[in-house]
PDB file of N, CA and C in Angstrom:
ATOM      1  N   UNK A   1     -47.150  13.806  52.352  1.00  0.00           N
ATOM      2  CA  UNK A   1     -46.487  14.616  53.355  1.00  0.00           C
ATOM      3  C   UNK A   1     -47.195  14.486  54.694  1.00  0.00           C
ATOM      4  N   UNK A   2     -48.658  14.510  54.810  1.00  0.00           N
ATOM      5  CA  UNK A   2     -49.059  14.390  55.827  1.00  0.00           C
ATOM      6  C   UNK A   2     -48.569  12.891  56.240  1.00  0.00           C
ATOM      7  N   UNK A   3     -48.913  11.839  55.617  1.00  0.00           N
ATOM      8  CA  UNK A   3     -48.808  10.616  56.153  1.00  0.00           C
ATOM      9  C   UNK A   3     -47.095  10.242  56.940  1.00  0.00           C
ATOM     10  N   UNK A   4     -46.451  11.441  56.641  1.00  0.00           N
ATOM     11  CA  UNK A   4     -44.661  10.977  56.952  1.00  0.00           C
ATOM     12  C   UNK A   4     -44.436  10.324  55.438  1.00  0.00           C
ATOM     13  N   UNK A   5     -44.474   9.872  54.249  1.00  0.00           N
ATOM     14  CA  UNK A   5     -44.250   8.966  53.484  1.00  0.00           C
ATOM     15  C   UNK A   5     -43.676   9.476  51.994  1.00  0.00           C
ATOM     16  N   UNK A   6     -42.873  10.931  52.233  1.00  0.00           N
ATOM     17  CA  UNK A   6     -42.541  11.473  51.352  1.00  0.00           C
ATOM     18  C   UNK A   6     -40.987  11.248  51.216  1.00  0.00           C
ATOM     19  N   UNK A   7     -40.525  10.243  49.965  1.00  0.00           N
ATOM     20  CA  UNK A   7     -39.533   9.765  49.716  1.00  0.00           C
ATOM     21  C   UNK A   7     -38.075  10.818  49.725  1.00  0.00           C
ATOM     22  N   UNK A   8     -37.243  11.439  50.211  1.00  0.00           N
ATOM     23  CA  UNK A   8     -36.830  12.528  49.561  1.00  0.00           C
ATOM     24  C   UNK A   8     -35.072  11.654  49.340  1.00  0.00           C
ATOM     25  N   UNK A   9     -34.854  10.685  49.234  1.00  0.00           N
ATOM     26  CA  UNK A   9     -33.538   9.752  49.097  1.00  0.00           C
ATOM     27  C   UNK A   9     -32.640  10.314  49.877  1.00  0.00           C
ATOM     28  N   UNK A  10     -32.766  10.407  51.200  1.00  0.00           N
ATOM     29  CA  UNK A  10     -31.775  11.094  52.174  1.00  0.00           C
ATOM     30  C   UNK A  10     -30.965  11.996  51.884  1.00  0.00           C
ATOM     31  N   UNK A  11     -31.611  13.039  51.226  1.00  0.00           N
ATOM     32  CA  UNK A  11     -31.470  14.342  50.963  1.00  0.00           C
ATOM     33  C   UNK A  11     -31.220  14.931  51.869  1.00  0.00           C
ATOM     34  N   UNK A  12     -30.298  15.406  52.458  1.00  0.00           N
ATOM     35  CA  UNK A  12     -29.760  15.941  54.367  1.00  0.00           C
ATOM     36  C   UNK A  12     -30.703  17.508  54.022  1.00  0.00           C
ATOM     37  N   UNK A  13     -30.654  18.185  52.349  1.00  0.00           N
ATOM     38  CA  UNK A  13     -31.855  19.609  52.889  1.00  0.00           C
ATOM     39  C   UNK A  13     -32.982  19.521  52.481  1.00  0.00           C
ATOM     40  N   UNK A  14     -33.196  18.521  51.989  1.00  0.00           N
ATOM     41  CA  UNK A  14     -34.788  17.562  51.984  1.00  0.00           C
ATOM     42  C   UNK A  14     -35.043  17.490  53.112  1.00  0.00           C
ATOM     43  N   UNK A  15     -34.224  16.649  53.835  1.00  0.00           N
ATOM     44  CA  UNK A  15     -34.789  16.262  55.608  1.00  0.00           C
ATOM     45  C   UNK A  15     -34.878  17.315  56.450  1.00  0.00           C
ATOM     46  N   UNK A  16     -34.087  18.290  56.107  1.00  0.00           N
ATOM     47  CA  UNK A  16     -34.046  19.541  57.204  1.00  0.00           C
ATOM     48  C   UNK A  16     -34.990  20.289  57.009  1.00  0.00           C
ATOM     49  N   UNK A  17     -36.062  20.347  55.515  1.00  0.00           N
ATOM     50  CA  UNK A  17     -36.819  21.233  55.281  1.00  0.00           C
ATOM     51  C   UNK A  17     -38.365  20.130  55.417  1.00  0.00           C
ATOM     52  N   UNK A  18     -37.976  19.035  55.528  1.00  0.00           N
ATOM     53  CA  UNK A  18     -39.352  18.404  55.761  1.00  0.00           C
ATOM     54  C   UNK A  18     -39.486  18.212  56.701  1.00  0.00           C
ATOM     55  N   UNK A  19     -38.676  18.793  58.274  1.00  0.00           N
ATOM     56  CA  UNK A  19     -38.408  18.343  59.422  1.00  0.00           C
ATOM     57  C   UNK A  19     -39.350  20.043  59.580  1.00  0.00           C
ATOM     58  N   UNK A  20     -39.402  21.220  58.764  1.00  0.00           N
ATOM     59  CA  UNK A  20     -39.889  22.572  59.012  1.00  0.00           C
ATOM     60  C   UNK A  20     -41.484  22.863  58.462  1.00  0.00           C
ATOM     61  N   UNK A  21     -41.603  21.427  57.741  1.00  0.00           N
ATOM     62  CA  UNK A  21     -43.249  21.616  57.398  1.00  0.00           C
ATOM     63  C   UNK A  21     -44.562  21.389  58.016  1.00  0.00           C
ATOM     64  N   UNK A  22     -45.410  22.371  58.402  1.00  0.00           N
ATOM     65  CA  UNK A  22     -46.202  21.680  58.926  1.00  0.00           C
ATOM     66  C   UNK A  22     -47.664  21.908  57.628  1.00  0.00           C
ATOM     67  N   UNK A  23     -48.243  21.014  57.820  1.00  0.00           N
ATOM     68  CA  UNK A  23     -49.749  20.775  57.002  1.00  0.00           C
ATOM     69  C   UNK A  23     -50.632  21.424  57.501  1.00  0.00           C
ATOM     70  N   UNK A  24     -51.134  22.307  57.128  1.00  0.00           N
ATOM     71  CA  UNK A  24     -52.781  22.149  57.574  1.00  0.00           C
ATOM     72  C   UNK A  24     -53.563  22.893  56.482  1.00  0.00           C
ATOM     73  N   UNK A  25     -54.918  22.842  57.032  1.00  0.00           N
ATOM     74  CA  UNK A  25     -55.863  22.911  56.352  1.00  0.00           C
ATOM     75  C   UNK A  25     -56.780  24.365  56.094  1.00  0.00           C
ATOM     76  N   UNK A  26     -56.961  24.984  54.745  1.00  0.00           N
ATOM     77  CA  UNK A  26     -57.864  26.580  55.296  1.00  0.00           C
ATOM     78  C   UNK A  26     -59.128  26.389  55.192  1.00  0.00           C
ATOM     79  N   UNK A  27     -60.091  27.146  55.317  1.00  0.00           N
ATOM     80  CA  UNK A  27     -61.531  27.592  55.791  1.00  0.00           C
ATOM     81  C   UNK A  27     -62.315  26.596  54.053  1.00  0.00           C
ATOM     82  N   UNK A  28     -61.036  27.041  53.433  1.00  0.00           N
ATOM     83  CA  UNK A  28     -61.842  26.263  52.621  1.00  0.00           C
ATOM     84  C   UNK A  28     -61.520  24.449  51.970  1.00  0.00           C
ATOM     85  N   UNK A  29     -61.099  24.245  53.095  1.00  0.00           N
ATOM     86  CA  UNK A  29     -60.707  22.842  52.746  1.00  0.00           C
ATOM     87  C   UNK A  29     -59.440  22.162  52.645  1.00  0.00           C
ATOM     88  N   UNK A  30     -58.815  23.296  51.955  1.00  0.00           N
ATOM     89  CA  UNK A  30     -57.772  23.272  50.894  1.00  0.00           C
ATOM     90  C   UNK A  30     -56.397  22.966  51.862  1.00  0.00           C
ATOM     91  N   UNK A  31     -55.669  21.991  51.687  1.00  0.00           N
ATOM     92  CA  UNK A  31     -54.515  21.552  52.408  1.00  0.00           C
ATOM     93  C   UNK A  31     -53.529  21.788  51.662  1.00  0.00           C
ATOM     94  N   UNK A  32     -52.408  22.305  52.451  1.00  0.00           N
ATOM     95  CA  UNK A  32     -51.193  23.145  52.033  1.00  0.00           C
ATOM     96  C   UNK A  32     -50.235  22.899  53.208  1.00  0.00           C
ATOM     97  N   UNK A  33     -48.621  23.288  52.174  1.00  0.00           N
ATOM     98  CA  UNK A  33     -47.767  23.145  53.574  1.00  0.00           C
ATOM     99  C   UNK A  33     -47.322  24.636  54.167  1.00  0.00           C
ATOM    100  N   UNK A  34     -46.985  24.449  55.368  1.00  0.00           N
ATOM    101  CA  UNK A  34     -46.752  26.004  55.846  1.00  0.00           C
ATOM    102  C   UNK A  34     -45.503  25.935  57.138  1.00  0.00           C
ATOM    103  N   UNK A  35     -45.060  27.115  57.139  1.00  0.00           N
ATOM    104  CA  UNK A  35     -43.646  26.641  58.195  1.00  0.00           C
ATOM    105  C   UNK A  35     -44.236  27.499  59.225  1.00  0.00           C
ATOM    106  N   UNK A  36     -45.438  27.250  59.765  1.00  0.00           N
ATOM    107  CA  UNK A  36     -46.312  27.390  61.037  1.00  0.00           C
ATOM    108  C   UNK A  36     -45.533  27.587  62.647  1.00  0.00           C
ATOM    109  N   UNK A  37     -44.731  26.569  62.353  1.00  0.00           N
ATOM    110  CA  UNK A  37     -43.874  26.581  63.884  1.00  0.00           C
ATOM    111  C   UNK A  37     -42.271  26.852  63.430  1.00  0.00           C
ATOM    112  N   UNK A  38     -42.340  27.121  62.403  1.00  0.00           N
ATOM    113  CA  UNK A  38     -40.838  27.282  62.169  1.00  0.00           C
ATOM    114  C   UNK A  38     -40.557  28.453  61.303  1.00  0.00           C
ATOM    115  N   UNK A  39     -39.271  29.240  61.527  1.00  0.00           N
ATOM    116  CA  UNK A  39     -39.479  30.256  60.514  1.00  0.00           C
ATOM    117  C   UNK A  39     -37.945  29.344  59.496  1.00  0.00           C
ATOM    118  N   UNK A  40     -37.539  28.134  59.656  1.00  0.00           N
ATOM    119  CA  UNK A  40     -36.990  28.143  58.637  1.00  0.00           C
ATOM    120  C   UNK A  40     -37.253  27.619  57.156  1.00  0.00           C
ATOM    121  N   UNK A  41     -36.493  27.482  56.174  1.00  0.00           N
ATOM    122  CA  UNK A  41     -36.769  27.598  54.407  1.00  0.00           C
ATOM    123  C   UNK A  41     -37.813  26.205  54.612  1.00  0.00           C
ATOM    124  N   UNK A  42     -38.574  26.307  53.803  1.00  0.00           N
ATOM    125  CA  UNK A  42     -39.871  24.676  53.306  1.00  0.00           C
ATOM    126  C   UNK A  42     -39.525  24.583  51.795  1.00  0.00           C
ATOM    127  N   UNK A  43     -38.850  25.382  51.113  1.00  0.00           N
ATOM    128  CA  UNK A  43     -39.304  25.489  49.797  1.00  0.00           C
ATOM    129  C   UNK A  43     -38.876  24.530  48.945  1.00  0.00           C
ATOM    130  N   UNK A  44     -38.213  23.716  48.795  1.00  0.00           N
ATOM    131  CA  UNK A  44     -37.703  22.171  48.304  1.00  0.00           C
ATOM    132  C   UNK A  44     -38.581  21.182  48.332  1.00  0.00           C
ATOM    133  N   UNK A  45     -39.307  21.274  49.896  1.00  0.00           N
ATOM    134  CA  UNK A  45     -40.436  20.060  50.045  1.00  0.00           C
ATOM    135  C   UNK A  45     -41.395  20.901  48.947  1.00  0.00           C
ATOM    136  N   UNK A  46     -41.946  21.961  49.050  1.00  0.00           N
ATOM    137  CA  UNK A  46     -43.055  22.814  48.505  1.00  0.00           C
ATOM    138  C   UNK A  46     -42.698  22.477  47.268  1.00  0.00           C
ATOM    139  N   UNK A  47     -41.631  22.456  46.167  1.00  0.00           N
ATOM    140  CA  UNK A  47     -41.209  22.339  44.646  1.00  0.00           C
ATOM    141  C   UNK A  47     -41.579  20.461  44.322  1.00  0.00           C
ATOM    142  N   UNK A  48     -41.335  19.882  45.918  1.00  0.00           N
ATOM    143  CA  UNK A  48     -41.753  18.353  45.246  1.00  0.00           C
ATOM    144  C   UNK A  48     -43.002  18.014  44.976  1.00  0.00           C
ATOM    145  N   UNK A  49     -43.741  18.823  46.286  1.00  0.00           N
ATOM    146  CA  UNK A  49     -45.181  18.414  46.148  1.00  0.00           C
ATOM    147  C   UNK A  49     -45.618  18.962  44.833  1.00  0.00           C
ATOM    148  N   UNK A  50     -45.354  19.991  44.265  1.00  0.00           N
ATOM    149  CA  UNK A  50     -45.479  20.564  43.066  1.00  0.00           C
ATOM    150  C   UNK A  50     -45.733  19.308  41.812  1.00  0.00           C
ATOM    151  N   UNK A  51     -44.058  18.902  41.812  1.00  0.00           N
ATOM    152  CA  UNK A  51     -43.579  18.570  40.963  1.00  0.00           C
ATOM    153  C   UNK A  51     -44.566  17.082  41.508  1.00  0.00           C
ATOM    154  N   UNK A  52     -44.539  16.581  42.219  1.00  0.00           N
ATOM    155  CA  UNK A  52     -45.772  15.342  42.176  1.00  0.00           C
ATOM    156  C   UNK A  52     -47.073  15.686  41.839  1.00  0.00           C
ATOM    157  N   UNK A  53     -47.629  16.473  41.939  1.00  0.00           N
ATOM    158  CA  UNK A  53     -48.876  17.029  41.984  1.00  0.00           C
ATOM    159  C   UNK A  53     -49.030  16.912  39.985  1.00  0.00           C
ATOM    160  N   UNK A  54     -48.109  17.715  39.322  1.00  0.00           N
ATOM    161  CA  UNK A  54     -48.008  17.763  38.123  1.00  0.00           C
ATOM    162  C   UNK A  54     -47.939  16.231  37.620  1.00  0.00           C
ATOM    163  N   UNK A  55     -47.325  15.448  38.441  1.00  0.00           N
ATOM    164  CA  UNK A  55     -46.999  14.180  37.610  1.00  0.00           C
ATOM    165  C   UNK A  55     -47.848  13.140  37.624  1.00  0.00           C
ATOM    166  N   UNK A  56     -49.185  13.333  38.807  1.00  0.00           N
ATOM    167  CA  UNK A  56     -49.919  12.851  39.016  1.00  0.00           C
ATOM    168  C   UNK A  56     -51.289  13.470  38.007  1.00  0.00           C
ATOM    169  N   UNK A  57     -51.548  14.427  37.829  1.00  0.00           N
ATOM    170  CA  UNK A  57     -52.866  15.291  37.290  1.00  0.00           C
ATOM    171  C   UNK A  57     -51.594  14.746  35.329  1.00  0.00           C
ATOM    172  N   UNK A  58     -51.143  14.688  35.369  1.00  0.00           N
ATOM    173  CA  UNK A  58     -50.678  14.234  33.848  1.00  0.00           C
ATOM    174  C   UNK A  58     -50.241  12.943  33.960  1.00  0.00           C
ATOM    175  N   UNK A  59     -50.913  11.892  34.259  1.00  0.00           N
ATOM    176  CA  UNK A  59     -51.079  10.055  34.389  1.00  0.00           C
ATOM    177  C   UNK A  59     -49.891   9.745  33.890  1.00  0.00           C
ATOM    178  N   UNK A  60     -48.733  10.303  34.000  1.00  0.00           N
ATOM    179  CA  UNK A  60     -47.344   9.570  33.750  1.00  0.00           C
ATOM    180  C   UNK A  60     -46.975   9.915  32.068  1.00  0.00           C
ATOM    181  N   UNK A  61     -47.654  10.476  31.722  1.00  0.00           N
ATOM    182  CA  UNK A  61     -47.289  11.371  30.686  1.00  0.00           C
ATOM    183  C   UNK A  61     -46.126  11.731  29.957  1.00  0.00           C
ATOM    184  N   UNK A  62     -45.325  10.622  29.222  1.00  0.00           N
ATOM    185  CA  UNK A  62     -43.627  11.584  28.705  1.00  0.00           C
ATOM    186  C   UNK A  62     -43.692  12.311  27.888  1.00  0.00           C
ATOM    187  N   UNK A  63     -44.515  12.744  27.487  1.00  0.00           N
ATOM    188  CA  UNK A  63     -44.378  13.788  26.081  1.00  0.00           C
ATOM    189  C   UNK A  63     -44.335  14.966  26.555  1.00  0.00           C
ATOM    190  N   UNK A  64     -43.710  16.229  26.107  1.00  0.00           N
ATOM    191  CA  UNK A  64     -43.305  17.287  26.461  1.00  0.00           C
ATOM    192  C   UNK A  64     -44.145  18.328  25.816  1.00  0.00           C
ATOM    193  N   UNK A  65     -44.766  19.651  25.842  1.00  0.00           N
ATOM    194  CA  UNK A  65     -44.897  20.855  25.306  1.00  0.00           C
ATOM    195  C   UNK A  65     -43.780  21.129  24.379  1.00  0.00           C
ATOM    196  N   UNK A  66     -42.508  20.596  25.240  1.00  0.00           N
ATOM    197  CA  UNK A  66     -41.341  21.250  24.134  1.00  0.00           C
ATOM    198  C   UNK A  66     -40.899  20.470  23.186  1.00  0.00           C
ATOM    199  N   UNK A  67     -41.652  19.415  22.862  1.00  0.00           N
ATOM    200  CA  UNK A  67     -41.388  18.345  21.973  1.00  0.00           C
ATOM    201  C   UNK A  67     -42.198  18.523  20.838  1.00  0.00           C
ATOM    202  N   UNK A  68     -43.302  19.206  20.998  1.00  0.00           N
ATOM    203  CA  UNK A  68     -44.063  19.748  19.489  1.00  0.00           C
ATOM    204  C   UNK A  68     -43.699  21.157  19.324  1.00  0.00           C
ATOM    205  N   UNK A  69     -43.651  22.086  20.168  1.00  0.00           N
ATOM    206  CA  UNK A  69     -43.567  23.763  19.703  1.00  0.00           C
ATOM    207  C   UNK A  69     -41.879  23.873  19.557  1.00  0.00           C
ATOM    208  N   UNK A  70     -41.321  23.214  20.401  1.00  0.00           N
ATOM    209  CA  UNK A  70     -39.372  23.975  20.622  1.00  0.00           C
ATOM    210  C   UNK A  70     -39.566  24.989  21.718  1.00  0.00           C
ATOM    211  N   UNK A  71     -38.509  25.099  22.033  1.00  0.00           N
ATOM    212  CA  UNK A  71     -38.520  26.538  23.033  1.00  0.00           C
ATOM    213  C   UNK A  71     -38.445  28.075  22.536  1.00  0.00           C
ATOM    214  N   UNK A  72     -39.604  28.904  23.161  1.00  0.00           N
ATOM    215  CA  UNK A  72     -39.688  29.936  22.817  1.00  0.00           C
ATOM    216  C   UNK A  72     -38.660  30.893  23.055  1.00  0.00           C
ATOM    217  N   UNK A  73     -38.283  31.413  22.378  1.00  0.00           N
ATOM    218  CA  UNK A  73     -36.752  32.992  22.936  1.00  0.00           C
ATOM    219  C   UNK A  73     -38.185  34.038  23.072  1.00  0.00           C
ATOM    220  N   UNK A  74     -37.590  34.788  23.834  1.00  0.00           N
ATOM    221  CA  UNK A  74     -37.614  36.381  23.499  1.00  0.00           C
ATOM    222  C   UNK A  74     -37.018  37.296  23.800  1.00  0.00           C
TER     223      UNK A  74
END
């Protein structure tokens, strides 16, 4: 995200919400996105970085949680 290089496949509210992110950094290092200059929605870009973040910290990983337990009801 910082670099500009976040794929979103011309997603028109991908682009409108990565056009509202800005990056920066807190006291403790820690880099995050924030709608700093904008008060409109980020939260799509915020669910990708997520969802990369997960796919990266689990090395490409296909096996599921829900593939050994099933899904829990309650």
């Amino acid at each position: 995200m910082m670099e500009g290089n976040i794929n979103h496949g011309g997603n028109p509210v991908l682009k409108w919400m990565a056009q509202n992110v800005v990056m920066e950094q807190d006291p403790a290092g820690n880099i995050k996105p924030t709608k700093a200059k904008s008060v409109e929605k980020i939260d799509g870009i915020v669910a990708l970085i997520m969802g990369l973040d997960r796919c990266i910290r689990n090395g490409g990983e296909t096996t599921s949680v829900y593939d050994g337990r099933g899904i829990l009801l309650i």
